[in-house]
N, C-alpha and C. Protein backbone atom coordinates (compact mmCIF):
# COMPACT_ATOMS: atom_id res chain seq x y z
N UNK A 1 0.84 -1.18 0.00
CA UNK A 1 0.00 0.00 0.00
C UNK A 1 0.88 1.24 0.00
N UNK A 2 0.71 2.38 -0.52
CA UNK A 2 1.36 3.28 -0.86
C UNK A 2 0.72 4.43 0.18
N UNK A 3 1.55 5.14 0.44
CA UNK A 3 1.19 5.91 1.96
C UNK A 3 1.00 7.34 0.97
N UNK A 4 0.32 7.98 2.13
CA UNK A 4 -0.46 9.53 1.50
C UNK A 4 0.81 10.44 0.94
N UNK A 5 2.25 10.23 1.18
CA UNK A 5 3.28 11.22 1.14
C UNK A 5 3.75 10.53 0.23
N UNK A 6 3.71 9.47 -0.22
CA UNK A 6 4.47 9.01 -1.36
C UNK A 6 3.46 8.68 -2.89
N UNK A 7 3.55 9.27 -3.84
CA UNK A 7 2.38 9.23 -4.84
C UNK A 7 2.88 8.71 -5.97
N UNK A 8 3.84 8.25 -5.78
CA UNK A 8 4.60 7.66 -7.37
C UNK A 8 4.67 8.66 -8.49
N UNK A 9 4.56 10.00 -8.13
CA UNK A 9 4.91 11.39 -9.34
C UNK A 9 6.28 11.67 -9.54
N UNK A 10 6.50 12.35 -10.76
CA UNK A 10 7.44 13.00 -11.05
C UNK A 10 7.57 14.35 -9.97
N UNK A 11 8.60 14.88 -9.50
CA UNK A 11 8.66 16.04 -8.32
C UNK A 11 9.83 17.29 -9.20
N UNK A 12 10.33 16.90 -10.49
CA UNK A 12 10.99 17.69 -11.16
C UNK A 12 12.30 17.09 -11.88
N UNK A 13 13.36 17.95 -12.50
CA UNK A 13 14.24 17.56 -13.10
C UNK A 13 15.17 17.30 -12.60
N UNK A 14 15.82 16.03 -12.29
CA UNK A 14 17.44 15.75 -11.35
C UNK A 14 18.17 16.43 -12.04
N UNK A 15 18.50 16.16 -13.32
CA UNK A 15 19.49 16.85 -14.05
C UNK A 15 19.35 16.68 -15.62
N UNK A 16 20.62 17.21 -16.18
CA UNK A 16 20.43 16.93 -17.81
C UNK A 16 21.86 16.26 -18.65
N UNK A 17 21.59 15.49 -18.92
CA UNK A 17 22.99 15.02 -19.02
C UNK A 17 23.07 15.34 -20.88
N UNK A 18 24.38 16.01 -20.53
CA UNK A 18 25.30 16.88 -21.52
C UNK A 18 26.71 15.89 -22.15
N UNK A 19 26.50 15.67 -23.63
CA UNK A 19 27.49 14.91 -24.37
C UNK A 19 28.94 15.76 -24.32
N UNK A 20 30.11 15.84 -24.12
CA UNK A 20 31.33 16.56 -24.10
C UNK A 20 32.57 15.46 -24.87
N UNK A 21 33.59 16.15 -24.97
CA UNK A 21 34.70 15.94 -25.83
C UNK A 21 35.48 15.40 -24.59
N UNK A 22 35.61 16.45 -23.68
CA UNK A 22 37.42 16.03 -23.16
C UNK A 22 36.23 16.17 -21.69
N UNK A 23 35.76 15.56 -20.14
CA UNK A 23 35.16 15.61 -19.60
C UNK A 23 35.76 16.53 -18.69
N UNK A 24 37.13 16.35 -18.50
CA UNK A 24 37.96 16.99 -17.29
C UNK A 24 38.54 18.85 -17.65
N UNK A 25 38.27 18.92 -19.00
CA UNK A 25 38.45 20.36 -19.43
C UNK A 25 36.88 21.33 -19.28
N UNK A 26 36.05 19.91 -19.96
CA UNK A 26 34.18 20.22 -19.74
C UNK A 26 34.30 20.93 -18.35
N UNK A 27 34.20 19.74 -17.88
CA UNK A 27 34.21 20.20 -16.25
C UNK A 27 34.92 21.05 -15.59
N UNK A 28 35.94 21.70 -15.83
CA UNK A 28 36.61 22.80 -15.18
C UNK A 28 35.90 24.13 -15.87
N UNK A 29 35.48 23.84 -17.07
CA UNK A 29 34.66 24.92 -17.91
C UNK A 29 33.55 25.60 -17.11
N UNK A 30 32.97 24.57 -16.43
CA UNK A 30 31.29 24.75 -15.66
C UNK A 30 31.79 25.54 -14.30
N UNK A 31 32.74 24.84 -13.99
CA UNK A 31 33.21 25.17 -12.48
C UNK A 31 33.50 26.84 -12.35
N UNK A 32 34.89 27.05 -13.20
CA UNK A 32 35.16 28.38 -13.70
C UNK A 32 34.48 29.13 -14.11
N UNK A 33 33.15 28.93 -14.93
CA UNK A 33 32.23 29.92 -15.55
C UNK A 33 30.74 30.05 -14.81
N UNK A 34 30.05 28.99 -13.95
CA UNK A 34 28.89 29.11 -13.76
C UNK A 34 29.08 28.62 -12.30
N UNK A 35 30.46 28.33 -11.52
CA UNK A 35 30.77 28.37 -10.30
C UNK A 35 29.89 26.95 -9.68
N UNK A 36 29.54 25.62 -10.82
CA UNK A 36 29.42 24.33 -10.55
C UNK A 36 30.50 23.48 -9.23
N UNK A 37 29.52 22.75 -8.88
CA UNK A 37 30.84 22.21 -8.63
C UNK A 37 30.62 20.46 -8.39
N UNK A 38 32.04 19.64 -8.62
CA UNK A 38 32.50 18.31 -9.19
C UNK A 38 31.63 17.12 -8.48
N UNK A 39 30.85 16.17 -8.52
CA UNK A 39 30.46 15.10 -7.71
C UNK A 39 30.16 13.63 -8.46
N UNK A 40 30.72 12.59 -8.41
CA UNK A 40 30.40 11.56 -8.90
C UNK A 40 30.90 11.52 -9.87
N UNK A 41 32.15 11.76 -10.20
CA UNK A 41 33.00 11.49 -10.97
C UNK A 41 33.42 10.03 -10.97
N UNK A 42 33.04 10.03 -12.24
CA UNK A 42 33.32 8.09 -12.83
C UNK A 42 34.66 8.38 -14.21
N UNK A 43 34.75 7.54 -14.66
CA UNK A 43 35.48 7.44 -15.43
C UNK A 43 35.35 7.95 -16.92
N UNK A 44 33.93 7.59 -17.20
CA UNK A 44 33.37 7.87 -18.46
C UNK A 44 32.26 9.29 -18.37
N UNK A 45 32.42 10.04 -17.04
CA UNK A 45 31.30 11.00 -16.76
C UNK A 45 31.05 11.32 -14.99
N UNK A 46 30.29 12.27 -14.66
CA UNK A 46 30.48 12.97 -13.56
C UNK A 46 29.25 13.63 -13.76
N UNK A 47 28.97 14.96 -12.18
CA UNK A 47 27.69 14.88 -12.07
C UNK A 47 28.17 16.34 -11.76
N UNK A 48 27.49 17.87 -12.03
CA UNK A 48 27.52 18.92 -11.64
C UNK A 48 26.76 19.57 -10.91
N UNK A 49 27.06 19.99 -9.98
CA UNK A 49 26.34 20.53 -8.34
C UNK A 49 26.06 22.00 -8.72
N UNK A 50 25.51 22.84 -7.91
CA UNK A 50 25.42 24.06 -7.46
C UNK A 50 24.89 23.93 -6.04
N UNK A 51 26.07 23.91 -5.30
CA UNK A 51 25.19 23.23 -4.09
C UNK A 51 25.40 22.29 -3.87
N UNK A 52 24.37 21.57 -2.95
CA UNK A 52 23.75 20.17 -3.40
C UNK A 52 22.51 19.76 -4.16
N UNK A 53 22.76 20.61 -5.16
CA UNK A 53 21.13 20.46 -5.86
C UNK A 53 22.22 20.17 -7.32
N UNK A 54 21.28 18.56 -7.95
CA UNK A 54 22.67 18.47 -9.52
C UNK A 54 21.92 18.86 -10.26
N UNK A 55 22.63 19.53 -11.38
CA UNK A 55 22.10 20.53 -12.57
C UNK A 55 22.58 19.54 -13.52
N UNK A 56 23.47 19.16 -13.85
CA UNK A 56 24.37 18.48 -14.82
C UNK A 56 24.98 17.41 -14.85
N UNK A 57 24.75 16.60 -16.09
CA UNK A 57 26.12 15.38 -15.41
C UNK A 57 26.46 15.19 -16.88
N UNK A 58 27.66 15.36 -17.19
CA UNK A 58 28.70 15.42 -18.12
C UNK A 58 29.16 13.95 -18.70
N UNK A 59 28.41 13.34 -19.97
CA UNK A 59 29.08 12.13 -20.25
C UNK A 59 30.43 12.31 -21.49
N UNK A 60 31.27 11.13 -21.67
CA UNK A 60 32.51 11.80 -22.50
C UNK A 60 31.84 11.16 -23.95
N UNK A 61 31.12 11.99 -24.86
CA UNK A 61 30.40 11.02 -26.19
C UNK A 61 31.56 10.60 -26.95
N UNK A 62 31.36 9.73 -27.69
CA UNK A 62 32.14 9.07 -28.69
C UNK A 62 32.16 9.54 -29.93
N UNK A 63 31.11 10.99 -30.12
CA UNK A 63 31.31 11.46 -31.41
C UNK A 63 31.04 13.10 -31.11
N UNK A 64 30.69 13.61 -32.35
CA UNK A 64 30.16 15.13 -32.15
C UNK A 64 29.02 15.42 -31.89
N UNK A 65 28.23 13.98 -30.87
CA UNK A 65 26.79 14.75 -30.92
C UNK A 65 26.93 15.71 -29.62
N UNK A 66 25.86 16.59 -29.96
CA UNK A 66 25.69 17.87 -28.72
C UNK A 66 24.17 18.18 -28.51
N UNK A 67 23.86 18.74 -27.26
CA UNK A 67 22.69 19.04 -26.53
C UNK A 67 22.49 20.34 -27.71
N UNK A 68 21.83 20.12 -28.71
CA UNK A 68 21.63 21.10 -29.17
C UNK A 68 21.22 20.97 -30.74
N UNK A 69 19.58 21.52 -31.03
CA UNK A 69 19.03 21.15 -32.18
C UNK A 69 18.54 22.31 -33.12
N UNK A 70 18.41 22.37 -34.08
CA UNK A 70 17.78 23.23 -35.01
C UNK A 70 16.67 23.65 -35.65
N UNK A 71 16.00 24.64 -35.62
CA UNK A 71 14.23 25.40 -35.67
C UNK A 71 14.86 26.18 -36.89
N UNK A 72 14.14 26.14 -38.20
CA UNK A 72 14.53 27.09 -39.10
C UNK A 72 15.52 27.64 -39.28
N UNK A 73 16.75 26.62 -38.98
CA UNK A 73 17.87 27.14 -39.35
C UNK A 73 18.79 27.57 -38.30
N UNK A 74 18.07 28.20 -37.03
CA UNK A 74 18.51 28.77 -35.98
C UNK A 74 18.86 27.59 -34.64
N UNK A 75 20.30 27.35 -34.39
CA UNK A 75 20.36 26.79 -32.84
C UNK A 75 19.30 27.00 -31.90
N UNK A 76 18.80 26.06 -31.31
CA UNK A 76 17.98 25.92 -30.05
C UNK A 76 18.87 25.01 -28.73
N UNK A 77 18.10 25.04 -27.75
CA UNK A 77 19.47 24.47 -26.54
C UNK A 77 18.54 23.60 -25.78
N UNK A 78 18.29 23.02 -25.23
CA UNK A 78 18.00 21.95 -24.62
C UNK A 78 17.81 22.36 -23.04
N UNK A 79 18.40 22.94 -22.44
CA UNK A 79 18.43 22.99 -21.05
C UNK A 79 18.60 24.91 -20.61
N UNK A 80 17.99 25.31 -19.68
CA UNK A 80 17.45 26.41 -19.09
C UNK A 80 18.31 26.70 -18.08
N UNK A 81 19.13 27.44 -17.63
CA UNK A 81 19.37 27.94 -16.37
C UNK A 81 18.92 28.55 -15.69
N UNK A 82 18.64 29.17 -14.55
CA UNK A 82 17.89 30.15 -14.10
C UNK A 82 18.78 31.14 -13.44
N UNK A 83 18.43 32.62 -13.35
CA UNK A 83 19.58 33.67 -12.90
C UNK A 83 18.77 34.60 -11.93
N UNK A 84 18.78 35.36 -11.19
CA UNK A 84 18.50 36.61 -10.25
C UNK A 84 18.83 37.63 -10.82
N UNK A 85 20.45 37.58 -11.65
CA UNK A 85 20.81 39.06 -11.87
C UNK A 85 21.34 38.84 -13.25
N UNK A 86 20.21 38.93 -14.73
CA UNK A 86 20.56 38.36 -15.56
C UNK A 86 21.67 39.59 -16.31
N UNK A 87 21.59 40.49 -16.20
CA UNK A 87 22.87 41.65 -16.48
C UNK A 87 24.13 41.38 -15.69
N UNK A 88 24.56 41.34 -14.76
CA UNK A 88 25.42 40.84 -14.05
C UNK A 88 26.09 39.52 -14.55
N UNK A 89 25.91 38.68 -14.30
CA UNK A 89 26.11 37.21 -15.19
C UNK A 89 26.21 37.31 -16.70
N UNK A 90 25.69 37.97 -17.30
CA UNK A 90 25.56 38.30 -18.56
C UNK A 90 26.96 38.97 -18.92
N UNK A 91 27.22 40.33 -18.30
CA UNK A 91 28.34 40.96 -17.68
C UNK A 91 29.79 40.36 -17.54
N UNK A 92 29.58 38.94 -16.89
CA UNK A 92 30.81 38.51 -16.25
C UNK A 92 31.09 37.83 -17.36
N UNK A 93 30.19 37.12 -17.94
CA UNK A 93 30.74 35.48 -18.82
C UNK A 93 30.94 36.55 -20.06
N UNK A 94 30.27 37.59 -20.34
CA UNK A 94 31.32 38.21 -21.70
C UNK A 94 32.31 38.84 -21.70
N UNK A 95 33.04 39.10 -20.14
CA UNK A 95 34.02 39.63 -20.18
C UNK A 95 34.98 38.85 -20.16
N UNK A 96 34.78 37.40 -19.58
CA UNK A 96 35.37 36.34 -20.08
C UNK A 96 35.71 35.61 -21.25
N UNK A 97 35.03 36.38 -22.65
CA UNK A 97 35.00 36.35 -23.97
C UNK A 97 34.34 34.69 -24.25
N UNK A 98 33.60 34.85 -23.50
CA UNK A 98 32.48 33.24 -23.78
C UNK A 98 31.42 34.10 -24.53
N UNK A 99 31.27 33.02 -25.73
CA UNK A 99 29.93 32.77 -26.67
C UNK A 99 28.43 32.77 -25.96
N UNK A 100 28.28 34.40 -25.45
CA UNK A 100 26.83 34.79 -25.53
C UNK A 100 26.10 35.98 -26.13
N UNK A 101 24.88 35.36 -26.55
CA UNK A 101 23.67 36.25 -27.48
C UNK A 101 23.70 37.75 -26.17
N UNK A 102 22.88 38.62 -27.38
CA UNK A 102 22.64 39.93 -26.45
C UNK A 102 21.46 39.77 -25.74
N UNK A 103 21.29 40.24 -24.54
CA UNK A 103 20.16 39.72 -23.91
C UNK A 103 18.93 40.03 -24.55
N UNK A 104 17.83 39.24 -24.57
CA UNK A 104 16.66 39.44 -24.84
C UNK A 104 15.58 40.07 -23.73
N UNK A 105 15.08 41.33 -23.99
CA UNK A 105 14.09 41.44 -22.62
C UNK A 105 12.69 41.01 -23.81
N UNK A 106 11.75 40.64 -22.68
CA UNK A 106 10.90 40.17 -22.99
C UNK A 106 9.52 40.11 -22.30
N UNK A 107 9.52 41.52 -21.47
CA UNK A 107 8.45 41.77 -21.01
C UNK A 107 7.95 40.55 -20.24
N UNK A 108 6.32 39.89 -19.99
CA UNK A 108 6.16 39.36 -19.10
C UNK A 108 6.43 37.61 -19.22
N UNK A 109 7.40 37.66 -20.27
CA UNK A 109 7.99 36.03 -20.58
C UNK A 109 8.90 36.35 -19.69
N UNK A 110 10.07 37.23 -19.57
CA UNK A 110 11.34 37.35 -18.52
C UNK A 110 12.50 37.98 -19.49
N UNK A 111 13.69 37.85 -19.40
CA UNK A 111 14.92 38.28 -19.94
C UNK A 111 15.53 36.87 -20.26
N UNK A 112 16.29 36.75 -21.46
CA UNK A 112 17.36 35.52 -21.85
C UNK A 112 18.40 35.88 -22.15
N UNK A 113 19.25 35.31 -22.55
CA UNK A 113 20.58 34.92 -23.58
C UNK A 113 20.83 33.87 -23.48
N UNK A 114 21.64 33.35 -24.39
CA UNK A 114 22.09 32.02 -24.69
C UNK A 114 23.63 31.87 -24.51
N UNK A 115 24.04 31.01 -24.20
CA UNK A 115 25.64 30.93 -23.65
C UNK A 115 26.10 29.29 -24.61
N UNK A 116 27.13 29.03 -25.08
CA UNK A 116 27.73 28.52 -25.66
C UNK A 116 29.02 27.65 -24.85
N UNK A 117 28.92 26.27 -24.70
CA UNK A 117 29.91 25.63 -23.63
C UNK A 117 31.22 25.55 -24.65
N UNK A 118 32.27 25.17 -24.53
CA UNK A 118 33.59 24.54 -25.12
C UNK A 118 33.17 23.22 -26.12
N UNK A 119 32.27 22.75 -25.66
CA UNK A 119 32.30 21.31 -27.05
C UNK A 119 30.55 22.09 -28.03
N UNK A 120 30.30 23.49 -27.21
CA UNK A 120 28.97 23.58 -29.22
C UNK A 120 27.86 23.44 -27.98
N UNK A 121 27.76 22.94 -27.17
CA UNK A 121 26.42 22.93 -26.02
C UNK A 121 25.20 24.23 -26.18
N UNK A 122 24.34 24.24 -26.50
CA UNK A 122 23.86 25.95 -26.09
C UNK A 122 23.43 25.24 -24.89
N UNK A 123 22.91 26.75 -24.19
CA UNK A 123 22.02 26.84 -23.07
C UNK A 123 21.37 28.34 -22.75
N UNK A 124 20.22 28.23 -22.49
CA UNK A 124 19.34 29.64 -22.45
C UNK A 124 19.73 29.60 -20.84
N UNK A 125 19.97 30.70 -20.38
CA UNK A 125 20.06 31.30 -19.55
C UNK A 125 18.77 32.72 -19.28
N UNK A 126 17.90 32.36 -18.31
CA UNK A 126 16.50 33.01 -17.79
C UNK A 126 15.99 33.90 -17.08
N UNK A 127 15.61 34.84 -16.75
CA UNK A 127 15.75 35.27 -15.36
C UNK A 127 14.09 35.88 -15.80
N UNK A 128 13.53 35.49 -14.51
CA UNK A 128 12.10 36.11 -14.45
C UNK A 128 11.35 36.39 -13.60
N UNK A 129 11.43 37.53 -12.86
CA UNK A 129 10.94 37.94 -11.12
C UNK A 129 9.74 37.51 -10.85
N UNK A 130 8.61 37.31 -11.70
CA UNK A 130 7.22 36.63 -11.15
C UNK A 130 7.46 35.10 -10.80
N UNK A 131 8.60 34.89 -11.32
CA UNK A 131 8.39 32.89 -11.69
C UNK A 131 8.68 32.38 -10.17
N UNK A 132 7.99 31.38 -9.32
CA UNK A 132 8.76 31.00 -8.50
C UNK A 132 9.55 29.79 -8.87
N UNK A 133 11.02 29.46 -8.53
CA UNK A 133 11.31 28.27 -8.88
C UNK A 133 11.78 27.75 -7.49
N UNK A 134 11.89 26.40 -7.17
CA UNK A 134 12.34 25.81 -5.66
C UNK A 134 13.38 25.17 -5.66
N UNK A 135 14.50 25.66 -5.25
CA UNK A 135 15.45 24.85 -5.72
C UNK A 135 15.93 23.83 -4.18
């Protein structure tokens, strides 16, 4: 019998696991740029923290596939970050001369840009003061 607190649902996303080239350069990439950090490191792949909450887990692919597909021509990204201070962050990772779009405001959708990892990865990066998220 299944008790009132346990419902057999989905409760959200553990993580997203991201195809990479070299795992141990990947991974210092995340650490250095989005201030991740290392857990469950295996041989063939590893798991990326913020916290203790995992965002990421980094496998080493065997070819050039990447988290990342195409709409009319235009890159799309697979996975969302979420931000508080999307100018700030925005700010830092281009002064770091990392591959990101100009921000998008967007009224009551929120603000984006898109950020670009070392192996071709996109990722939208979000920020939106009504949204609650629980991390």
């Amino acid at each position: 019998m299944i008790s009132q607190d346990k419902e057999g649902k989905v409760l959200g996303i553990a993580y997203n696991v991201i195809p990479v080239a070299d795992l141990e350069k990947s991974a210092n990439w995340f650490v250095e740029h989005l201030d991740f950090n290392i857990r469950h490191k295996m041989e063939e792949s590893l798991s990326l923290f913020i916290g203790n909450r995992p965002i990421l887990h980094l496998i080493k692919s065997d070819h050039d596939s990447r988290a990342v597909f195409e709409v009319g021509g235009r890159k799309k990204w697979v996975t969302t970050f979420y931000t508080n201070d999307i100018e700030s962050l925005h700010e830092k990772l281009q002064s770091k001369q990392l591959l990101v779009s100009k921000i998008s405001y967007e009224g009551e959708n929120g603000n984006f840009f898109t950020l670009e990892d070392m192996d071709g990865n996109l990722y939208d990066i979000w920020e939106h003061h009504d949204c609650e998220l629980n991390f």
